[in-house]
Protein backbone atom coordinates (compact mmCIF):
# COMPACT_ATOMS: atom_id res chain seq x y z
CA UNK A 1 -49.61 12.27 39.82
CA UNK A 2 -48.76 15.93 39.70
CA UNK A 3 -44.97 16.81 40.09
CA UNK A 4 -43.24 20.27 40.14
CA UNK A 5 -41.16 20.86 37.35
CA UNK A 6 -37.35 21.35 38.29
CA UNK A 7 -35.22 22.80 35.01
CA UNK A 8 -31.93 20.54 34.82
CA UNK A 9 -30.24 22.83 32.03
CA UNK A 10 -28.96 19.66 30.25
CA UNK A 11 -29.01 18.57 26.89
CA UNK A 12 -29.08 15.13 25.49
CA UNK A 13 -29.32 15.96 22.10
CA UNK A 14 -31.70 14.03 21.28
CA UNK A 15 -33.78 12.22 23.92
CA UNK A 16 -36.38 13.93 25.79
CA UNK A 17 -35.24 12.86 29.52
CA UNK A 18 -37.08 13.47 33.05
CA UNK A 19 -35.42 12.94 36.37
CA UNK A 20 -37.59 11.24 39.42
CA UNK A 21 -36.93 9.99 42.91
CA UNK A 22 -37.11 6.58 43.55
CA UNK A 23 -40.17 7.31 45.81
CA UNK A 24 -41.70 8.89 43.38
CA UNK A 25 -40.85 5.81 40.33
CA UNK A 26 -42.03 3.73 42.87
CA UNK A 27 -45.56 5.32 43.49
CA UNK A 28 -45.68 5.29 39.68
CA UNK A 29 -45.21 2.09 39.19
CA UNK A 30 -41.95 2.86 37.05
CA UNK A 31 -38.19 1.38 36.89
CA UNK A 32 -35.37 3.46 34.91
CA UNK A 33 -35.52 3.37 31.13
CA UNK A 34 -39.46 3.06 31.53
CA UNK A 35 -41.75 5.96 29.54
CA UNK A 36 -43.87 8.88 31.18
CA UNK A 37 -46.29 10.78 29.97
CA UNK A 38 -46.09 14.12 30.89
CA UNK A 39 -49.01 16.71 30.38
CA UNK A 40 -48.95 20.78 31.04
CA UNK A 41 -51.94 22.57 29.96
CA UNK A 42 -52.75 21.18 26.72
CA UNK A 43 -49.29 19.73 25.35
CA UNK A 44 -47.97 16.28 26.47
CA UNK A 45 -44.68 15.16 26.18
CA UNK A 46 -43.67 11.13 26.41
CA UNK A 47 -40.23 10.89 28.43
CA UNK A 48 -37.89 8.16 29.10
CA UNK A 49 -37.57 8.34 32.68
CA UNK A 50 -34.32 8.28 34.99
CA UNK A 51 -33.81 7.36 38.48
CA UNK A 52 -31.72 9.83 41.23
CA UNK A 53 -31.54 7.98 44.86
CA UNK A 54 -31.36 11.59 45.97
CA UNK A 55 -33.58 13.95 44.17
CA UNK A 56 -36.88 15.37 45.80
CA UNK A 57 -39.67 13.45 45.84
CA UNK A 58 -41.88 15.74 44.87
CA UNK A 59 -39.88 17.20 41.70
CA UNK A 60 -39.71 15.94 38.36
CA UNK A 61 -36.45 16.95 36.59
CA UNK A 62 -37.00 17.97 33.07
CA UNK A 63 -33.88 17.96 30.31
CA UNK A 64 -34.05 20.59 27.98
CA UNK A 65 -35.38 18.45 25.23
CA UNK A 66 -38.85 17.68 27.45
CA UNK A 67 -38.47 21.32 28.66
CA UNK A 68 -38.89 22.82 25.14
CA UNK A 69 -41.80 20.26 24.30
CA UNK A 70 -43.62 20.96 26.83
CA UNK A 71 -43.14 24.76 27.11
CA UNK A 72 -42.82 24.62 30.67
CA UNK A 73 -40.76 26.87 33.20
CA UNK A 74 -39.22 25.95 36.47
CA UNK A 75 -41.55 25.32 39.43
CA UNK A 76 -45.09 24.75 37.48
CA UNK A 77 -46.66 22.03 38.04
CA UNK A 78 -47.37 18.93 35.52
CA UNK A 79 -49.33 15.89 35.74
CA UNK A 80 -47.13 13.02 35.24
CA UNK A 81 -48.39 9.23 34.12
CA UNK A 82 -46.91 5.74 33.41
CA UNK A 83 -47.11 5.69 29.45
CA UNK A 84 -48.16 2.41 27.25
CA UNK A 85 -44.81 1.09 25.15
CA UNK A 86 -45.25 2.38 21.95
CA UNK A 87 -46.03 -0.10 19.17
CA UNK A 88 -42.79 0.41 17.35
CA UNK A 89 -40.96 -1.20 19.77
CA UNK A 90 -42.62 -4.61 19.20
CA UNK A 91 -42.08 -4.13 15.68
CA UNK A 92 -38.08 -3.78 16.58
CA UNK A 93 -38.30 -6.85 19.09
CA UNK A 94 -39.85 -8.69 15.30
CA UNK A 95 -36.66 -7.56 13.58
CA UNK A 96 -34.38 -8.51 15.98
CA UNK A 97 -35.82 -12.39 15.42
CA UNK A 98 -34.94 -11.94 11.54
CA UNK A 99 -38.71 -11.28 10.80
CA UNK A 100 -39.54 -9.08 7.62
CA UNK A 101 -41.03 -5.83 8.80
CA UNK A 102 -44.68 -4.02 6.59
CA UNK A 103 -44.42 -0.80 5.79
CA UNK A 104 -46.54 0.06 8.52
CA UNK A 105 -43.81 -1.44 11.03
CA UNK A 106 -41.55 0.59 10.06
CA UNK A 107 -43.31 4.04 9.66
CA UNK A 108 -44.22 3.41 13.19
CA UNK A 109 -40.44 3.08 14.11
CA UNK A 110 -39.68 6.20 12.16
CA UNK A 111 -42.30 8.32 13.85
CA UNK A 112 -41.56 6.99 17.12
CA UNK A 113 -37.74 7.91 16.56
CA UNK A 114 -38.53 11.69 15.26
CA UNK A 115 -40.80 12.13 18.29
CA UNK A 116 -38.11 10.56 20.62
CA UNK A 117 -40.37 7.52 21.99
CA UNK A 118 -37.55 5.18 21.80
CA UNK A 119 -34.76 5.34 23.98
CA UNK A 120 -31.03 5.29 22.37
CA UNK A 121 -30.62 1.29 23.61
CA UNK A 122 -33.91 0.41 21.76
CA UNK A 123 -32.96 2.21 18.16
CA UNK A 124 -29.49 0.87 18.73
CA UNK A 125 -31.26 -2.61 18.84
CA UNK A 126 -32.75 -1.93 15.79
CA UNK A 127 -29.76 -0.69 13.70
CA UNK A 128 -28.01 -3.86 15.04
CA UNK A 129 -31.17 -6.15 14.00
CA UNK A 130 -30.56 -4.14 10.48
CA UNK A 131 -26.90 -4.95 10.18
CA UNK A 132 -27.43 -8.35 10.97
CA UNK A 133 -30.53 -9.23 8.81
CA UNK A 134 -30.66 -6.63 6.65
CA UNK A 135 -32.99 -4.70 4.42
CA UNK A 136 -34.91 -6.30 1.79
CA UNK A 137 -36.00 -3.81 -1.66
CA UNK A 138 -39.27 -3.59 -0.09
CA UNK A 139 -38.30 -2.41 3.81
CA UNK A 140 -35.39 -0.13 2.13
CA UNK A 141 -38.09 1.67 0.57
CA UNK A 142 -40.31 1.65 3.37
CA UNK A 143 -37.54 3.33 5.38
CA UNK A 144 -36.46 5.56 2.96
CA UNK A 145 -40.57 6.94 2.60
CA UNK A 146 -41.21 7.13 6.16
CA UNK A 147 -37.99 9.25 6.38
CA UNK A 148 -38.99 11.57 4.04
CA UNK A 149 -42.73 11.76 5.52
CA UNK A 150 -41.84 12.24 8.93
CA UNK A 151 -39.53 15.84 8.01
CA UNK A 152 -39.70 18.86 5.69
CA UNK A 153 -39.59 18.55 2.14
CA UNK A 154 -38.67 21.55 0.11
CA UNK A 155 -40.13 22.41 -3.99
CA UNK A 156 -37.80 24.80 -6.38
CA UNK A 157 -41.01 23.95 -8.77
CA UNK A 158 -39.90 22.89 -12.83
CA UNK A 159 -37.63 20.56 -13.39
CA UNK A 160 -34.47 18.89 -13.23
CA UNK A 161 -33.22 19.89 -9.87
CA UNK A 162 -29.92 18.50 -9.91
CA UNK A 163 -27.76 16.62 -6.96
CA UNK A 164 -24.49 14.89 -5.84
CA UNK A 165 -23.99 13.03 -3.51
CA UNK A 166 -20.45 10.76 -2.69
CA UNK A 167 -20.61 7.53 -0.17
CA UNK A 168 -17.16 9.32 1.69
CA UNK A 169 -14.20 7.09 2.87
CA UNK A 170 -11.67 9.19 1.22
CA UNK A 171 -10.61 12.50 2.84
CA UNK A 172 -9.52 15.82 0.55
CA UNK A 173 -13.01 14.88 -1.07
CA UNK A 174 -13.77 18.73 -1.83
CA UNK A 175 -15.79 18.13 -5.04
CA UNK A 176 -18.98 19.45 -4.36
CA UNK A 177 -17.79 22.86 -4.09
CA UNK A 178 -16.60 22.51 -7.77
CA UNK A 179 -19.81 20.57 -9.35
CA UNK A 180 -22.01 23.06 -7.47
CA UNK A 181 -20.72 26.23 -9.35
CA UNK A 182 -20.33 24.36 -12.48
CA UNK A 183 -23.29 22.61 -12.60
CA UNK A 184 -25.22 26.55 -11.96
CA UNK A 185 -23.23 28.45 -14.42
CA UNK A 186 -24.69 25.97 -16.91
CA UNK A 187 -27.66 27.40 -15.59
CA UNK A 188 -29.13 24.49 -14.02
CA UNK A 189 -30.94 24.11 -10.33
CA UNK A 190 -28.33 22.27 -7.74
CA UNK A 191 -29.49 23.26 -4.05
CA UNK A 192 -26.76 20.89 -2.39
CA UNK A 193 -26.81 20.39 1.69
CA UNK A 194 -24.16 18.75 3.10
CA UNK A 195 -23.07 17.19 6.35
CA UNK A 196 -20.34 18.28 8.87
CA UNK A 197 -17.56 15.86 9.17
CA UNK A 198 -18.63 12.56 11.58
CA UNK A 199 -15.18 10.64 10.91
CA UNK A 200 -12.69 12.74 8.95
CA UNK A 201 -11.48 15.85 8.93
CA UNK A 202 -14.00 17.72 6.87
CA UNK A 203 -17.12 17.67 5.78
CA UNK A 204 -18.47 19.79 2.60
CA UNK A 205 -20.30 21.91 5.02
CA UNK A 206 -16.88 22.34 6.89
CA UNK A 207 -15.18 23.37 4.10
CA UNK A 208 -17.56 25.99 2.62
CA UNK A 209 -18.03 27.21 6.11
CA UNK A 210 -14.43 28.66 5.57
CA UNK A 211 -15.68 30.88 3.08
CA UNK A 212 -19.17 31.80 4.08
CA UNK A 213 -22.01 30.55 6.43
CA UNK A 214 -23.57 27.61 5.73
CA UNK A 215 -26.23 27.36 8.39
CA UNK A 216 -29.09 29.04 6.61
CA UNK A 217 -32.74 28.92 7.01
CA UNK A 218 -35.29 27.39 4.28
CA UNK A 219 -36.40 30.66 2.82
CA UNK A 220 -32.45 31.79 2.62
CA UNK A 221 -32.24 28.85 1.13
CA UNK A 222 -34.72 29.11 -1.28
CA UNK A 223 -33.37 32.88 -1.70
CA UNK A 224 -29.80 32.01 -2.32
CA UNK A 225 -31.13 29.49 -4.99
CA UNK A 226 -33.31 31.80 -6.87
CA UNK A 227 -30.19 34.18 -6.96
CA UNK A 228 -27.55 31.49 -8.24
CA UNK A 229 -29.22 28.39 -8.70
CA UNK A 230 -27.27 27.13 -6.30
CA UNK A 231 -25.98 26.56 -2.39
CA UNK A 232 -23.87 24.39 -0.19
CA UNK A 233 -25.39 24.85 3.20
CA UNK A 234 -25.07 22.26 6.19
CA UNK A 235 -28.43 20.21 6.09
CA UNK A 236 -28.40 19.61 9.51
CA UNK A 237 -30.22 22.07 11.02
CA UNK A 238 -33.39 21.66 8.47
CA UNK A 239 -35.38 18.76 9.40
CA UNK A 240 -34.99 17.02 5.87
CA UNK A 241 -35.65 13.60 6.91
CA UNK A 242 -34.55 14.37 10.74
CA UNK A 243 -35.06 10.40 11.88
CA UNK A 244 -31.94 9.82 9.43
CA UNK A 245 -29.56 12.55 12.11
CA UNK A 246 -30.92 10.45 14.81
CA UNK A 247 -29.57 7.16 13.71
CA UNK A 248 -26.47 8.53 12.46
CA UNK A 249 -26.30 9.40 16.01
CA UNK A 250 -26.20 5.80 17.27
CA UNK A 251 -24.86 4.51 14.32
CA UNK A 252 -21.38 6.21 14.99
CA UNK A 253 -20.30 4.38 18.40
CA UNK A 254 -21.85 1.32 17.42
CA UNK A 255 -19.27 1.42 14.21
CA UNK A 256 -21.88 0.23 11.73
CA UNK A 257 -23.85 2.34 8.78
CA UNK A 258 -26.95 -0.30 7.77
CA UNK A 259 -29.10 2.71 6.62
CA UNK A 260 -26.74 4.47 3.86
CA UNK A 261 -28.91 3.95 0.57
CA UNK A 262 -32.33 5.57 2.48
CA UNK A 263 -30.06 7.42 4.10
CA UNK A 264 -28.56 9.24 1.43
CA UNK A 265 -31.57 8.68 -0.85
CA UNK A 266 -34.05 10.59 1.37
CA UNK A 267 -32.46 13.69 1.79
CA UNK A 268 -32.53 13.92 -2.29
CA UNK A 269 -36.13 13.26 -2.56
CA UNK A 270 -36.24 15.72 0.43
CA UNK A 271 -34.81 18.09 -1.50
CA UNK A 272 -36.53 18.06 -4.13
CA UNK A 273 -33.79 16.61 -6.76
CA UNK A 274 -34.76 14.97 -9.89
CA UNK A 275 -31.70 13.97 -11.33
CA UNK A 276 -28.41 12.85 -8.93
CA UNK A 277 -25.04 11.96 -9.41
CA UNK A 278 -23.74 9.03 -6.63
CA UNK A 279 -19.89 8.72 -6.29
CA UNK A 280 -18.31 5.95 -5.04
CA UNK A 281 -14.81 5.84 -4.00
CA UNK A 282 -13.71 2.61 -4.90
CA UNK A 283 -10.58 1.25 -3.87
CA UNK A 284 -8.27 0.05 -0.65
CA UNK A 285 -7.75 3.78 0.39
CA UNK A 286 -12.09 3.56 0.73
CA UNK A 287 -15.29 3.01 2.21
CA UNK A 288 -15.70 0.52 -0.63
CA UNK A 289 -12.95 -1.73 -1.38
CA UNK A 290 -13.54 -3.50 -4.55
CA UNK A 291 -15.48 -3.31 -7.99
CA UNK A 292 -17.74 -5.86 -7.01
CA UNK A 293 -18.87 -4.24 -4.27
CA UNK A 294 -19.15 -0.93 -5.87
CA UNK A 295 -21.04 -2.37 -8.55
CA UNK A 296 -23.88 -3.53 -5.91
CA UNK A 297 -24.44 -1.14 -4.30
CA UNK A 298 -24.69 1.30 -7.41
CA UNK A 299 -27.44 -1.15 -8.76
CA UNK A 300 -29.19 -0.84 -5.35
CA UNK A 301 -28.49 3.04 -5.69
CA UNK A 302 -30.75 2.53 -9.19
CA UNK A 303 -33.14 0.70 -8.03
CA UNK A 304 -33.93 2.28 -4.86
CA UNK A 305 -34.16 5.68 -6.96
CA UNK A 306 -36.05 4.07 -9.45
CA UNK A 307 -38.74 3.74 -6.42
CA UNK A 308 -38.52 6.99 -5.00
CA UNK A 309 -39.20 8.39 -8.96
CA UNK A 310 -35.10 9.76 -9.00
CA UNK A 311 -32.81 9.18 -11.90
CA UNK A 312 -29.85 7.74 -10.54
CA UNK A 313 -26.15 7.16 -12.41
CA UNK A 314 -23.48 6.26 -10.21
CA UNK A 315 -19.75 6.58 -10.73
CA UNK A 316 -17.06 4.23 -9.37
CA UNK A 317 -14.41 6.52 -8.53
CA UNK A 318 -10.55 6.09 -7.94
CA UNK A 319 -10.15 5.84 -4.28
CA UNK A 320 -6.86 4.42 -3.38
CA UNK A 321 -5.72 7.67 -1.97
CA UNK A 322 -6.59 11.31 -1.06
CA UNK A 323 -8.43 13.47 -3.25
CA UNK A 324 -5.74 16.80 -4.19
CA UNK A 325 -3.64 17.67 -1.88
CA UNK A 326 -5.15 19.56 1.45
CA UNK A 327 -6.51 17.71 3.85
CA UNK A 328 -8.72 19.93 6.51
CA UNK A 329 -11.41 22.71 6.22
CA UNK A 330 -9.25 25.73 5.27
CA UNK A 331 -6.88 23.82 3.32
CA UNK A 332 -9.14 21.86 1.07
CA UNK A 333 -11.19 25.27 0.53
CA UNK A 334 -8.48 26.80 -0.61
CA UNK A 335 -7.84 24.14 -3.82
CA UNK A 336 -11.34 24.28 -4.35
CA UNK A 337 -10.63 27.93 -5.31
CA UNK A 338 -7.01 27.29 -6.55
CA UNK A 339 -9.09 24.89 -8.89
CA UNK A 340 -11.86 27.13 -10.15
CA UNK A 341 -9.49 29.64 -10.35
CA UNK A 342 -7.25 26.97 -13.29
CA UNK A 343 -5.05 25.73 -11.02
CA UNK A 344 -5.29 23.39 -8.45
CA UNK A 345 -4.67 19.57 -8.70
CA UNK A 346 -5.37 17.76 -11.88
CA UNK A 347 -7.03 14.85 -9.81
CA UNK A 348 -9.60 16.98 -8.40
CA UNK A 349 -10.20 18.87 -12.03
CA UNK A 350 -10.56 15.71 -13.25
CA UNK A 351 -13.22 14.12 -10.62
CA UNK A 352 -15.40 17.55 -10.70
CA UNK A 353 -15.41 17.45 -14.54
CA UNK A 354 -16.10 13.78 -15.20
CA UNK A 355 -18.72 13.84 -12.58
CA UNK A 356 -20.50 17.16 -13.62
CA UNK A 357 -20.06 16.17 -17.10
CA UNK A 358 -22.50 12.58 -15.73
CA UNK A 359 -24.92 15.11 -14.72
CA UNK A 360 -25.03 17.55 -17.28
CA UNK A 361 -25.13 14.41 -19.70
CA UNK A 362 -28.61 13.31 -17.97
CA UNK A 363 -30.72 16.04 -18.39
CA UNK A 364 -29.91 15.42 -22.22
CA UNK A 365 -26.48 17.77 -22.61
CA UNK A 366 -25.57 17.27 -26.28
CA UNK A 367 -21.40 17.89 -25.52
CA UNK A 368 -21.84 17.49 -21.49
CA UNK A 369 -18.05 17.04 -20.94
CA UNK A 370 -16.95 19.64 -23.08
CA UNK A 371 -19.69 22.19 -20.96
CA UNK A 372 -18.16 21.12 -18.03
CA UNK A 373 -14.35 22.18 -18.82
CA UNK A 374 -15.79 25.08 -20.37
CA UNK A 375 -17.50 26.82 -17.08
CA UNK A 376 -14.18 25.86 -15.88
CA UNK A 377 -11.76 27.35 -18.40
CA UNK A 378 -14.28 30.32 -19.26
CA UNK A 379 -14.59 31.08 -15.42
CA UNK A 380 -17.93 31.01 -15.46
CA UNK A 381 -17.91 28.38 -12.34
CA UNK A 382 -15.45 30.97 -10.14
CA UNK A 383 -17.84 33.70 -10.95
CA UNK A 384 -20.73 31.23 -9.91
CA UNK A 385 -19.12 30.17 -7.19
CA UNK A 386 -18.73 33.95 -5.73
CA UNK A 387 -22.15 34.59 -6.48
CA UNK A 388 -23.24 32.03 -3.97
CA UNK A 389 -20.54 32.94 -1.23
CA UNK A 390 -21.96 36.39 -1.64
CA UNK A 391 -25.74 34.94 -1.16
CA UNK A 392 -24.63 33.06 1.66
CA UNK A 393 -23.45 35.83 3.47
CA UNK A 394 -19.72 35.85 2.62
CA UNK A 395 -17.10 37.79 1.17
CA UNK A 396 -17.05 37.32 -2.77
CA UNK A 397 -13.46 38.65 -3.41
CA UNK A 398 -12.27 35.79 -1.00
CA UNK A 399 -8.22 34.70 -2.68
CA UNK A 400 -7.00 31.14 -1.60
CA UNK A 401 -4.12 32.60 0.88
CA UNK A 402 -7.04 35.08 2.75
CA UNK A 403 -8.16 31.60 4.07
CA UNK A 404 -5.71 30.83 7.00
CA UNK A 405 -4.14 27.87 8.28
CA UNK A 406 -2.77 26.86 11.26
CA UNK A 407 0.16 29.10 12.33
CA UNK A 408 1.48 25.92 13.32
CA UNK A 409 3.76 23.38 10.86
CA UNK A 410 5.93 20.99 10.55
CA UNK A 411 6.89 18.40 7.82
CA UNK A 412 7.51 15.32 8.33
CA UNK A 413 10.29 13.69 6.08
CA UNK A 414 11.15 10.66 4.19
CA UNK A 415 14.26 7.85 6.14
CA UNK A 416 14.75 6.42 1.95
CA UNK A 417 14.49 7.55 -1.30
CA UNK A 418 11.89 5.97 -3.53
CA UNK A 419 8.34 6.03 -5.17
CA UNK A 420 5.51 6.34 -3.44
CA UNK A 421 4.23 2.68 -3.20
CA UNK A 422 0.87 3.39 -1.09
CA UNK A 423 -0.62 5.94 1.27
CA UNK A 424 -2.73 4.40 4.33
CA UNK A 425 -5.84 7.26 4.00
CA UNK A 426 -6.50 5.41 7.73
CA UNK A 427 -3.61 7.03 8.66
CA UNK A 428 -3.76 10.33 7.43
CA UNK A 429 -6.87 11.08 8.23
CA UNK A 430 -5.57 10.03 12.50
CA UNK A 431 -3.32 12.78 11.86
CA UNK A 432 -5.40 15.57 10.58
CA UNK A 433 -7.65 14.93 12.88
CA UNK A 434 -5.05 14.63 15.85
CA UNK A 435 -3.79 18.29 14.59
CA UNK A 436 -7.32 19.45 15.19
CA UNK A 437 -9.44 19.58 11.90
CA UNK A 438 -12.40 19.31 11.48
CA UNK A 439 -13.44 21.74 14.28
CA UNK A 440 -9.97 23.99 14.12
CA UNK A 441 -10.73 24.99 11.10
CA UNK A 442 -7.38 25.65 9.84
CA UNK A 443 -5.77 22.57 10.82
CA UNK A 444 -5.10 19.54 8.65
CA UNK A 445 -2.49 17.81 6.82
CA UNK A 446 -1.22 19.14 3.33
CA UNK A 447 0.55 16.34 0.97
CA UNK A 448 3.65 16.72 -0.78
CA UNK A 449 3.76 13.53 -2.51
CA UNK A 450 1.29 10.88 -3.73
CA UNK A 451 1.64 7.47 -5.61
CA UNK A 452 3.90 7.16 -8.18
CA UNK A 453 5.55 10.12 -7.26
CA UNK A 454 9.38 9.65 -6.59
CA UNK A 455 10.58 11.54 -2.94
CA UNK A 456 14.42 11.80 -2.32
CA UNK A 457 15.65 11.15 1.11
CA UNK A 458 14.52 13.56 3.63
CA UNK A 459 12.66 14.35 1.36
CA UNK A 460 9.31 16.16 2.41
CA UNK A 461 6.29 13.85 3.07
CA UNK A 462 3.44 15.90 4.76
CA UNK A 463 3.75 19.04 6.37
CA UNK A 464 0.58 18.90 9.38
CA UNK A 465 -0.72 22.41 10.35
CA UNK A 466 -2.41 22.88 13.72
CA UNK A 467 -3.28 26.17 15.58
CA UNK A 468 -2.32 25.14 18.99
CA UNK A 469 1.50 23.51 19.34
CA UNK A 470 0.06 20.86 21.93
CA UNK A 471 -2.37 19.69 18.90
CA UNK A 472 1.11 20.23 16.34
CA UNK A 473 3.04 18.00 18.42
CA UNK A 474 0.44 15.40 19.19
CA UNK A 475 -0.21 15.05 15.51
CA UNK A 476 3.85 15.04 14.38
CA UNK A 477 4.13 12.21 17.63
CA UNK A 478 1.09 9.85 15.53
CA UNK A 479 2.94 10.53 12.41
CA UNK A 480 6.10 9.04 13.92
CA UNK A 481 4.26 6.07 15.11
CA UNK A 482 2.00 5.24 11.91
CA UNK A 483 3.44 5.20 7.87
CA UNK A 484 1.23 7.27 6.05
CA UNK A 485 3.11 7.11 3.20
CA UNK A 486 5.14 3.88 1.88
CA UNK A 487 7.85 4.26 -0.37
CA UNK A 488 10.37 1.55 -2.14
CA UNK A 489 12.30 2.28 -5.32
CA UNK A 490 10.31 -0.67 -6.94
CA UNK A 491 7.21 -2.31 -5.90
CA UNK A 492 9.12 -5.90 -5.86
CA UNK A 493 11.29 -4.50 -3.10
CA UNK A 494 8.66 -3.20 -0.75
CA UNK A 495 6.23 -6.24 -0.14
CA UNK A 496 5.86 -6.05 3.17
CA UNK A 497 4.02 -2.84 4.51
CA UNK A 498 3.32 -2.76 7.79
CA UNK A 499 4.18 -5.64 10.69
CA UNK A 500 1.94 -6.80 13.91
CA UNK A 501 2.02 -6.80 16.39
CA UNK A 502 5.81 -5.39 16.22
CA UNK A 503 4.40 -1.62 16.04
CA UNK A 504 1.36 -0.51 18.55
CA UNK A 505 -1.35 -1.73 16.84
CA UNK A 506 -4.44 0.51 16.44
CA UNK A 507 -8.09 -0.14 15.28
CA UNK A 508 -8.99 0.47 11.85
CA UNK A 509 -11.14 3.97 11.75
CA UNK A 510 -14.77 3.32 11.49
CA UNK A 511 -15.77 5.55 8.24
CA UNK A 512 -19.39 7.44 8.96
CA UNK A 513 -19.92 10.64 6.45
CA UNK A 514 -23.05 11.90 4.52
């Protein structure tokens, strides 16, 4: 049936869409969420078709997705078909009866998802089928190869490229900006992409975005590499195992993260890493709340890189509260450089030595922790560090207080006097977030005490920055509401933490970052 094209000028962001009447999905023998195949010239595009009551019936109304596969402009004319289901999607009805899926299954799935044959209800069904059944060794695998197959893999040719990577749930996590430089003023090969922030308030690629661009092409890539032997660029944008954005995608509102070993594991094959570090926050403040639960899923970690041909350590990290201090892009930047620079919190020295010290100590690194404080101490790892800000486009002279933050603050003070018992990360990560960060850069919540240390009354708690006052007061409101921070003046005396339903209760934050 030929159709005139009609250019909607949306974007799903993923789904290749197409708008008919319901004439015309009637003379196709079509019903909403049913797949075209639409052909102009010789490209053909497979579309998940919608239904308007009201939109010409002889018009087909392209999203920008179908637009750009097809290469078609507004009022051409295409030849539009009822398409077969694709075979992946009997593979996903399988899972979702608890069957055990070949390889074959689920490279079909994979493909089907990068070429966007499956509409977002029929992946979601198969992340839920996931969560519920899960993954045997053998289908982890599977996944994790099909990922890799179905995007770009990049080569820095010999040997060890180094990586790592941390499981999240802990914000002020800004220790990949300190292994990086350390790890390539030891004058190894670290290429590290990064996410942007899903759940908290920043992402690595959020942070270093504060000091220099991050969205870079593969040759820059390969460029700034050859330079430094390092980057920290946003991976988003390069196709390394693409299915694996798409998920994430539908992972997020359906609050549930089934795919995190091939997940993460992919995009370091992708990458072309030989050698990678895994931290895992471990702890009530985390993703992962106890040792025995750390301890599994670092043996699956293994194992899984053991099968991919990557050497794998993992380190169980303390994660019963924020990493440093600053919490938000332009904040945590700035430690990062306070830190390089000598200063900084001893927490995040600490974390960025031990766990370049893991890496440096697997390529065979006779005194590996004793490297790693030097390219600290020498400043070797600042140098390195402005090396690759100037590769990546930005200014290498950059001081901590050139990066700004919010022109909007307030603290928020302690009722009591007494030690800091516990911090809810939950909570403090609602309020950065309220204040803006991750997208206002310069927004975010800066700490003034942590556990164990001892705050007078009205004494200072957090100070939140913001760049807006509507996003200031919004935050300081939350604040009021929740208890980030819980003192007492001895454990005994503070047992209970929080009551419910006496305050307004509020849903535990769903924790989603790569």
């Amino acid at each position: 049936m030929e159709l005139i094209v009609e250019l909607l000028n949306i974007t799903t962001g993923g789904n290749r869409i197409a708008v008919v009447s319901e004439q015309t999905a009637s003379q196709l023998g079509v019903q909403s969420s049913d797949r075209i195949k639409i052909t102009y010239g010789d490209k053909t595009s497979i579309a998940i078709i919608n239904i308007a009551e009201h939109f010409p019936s002889n018009r087909i109304g392209l999203f920008e997705e179908t637009e750009g596969a097809l290469g078609v402009k507004g009022d051409e004319v295409v030849d539009v078909a009822l398409a077969p289901l694709p075979e992946s999607l009997f593979n996903i009805r399988a899972k979702l009866r608890g069957e055990r899926l070949r390889e074959k299954d689920i490279v079909a799935i994979v493909k089907d998802v990068v070429e966007r044959h499956l509409s977002t209800a029929e992946i979601a069904a198969f992340l839920t089928a996931l969560n519920i059944y899960g993954l045997s060794t053998g289908e982890t695998e599977a996944l994790s190869r099909a990922m890799i197959m179905t995007g770009k893999t990049l080569n820095f040719g010999a040997s060890p490229i180094l990586d790592k990577h941390s499981v999240g749930g802990i914000p002020g996590d800004k220790t990949s900006m300190l292994v990086v430089p350390i790890v390539a003023a030891a004058g190894f090969t670290i290429p590290k992409t990064s996410s942007r922030a899903i759940t908290s308030p920043a992402g690595t690629a959020d942070r270093v975005e504060t000091l220099c661009p991050v969205t870079l092409s593969i040759n820059e890539i390969y460029e700034t590499v050859k330079k430094t032997g390092g980057c920290l660029v946003w991976g988003g944008s390069l196709e390394l195992a693409p299915a694996d954005d798409l998920f994430i995608q539908v992972e997020y509102p359906l609050g549930i993260d089934p795919m995190l070993l091939p997940s993460i594991l992919s995009k370091k094959k992708a990458i072309g890493a030989t050698h990678v570090a895994i931290d895992i926050p471990t702890g009530m403040g985390a993703k992962i709340k106890t040792r025995q639960e750390a301890y599994t899923l670092a043996s699956d970690f293994i194992d899984l890189g053991k099968r991919l041909g990557l050497n794998i350590q993992c380190a169980l990290t303390f994660g019963d509260q924020p990493l440093g201090c600053g919490i938000g892009p332009a904040l945590e930047a700035r430690e990062a450089l306070q830190t390089l620079m000598g200063g900084g919190p001893p927490d995040l020295r600490e974390k960025a030595v031990s766990l370049s010290s893991m890496l440096f100590e697997m390529v065979g690194v006779e005194n590996p922790r004793g490297m790693a404080q030097d390219m600290i101490d020498s400043g070797k790892a600042e140098r390195k560090m402005r090396e690759i800000i100037a590769a990546q486009g930005g200014n290498p002279a950059v001081k901590p207080e050139d990066l700004p933050v919010g022109p909007k603050s307030a603290v928020v003070r302690s009722k009591e006097a007494g030690k800091v018992l516990w911090l809810s990360t939950d909570d403090i990560v609602r309020i950065a977030r309220m204040a803006g960060a991750p997208k206002e850069k310069g927004a975010g919540v800066l700490l003034h005490a942590k556990l164990g240390d001892y705050v007078r009354k009205d004494g200072v708690l957090i100070e939140v920055f913001a760049e807006r006052s509507s996003k200031l007061s919004a935050a300081l409101e939350l604040a009021n509401q929740l208890t980030p921070i819980v003192l007492s003046k001895k454990p005994e005396a503070k047992m209970v933490l929080d009551t419910i339903p006496e305050k307004p209760p509020h849903e535990k934050s769903f924790m989603l970052d790569r």
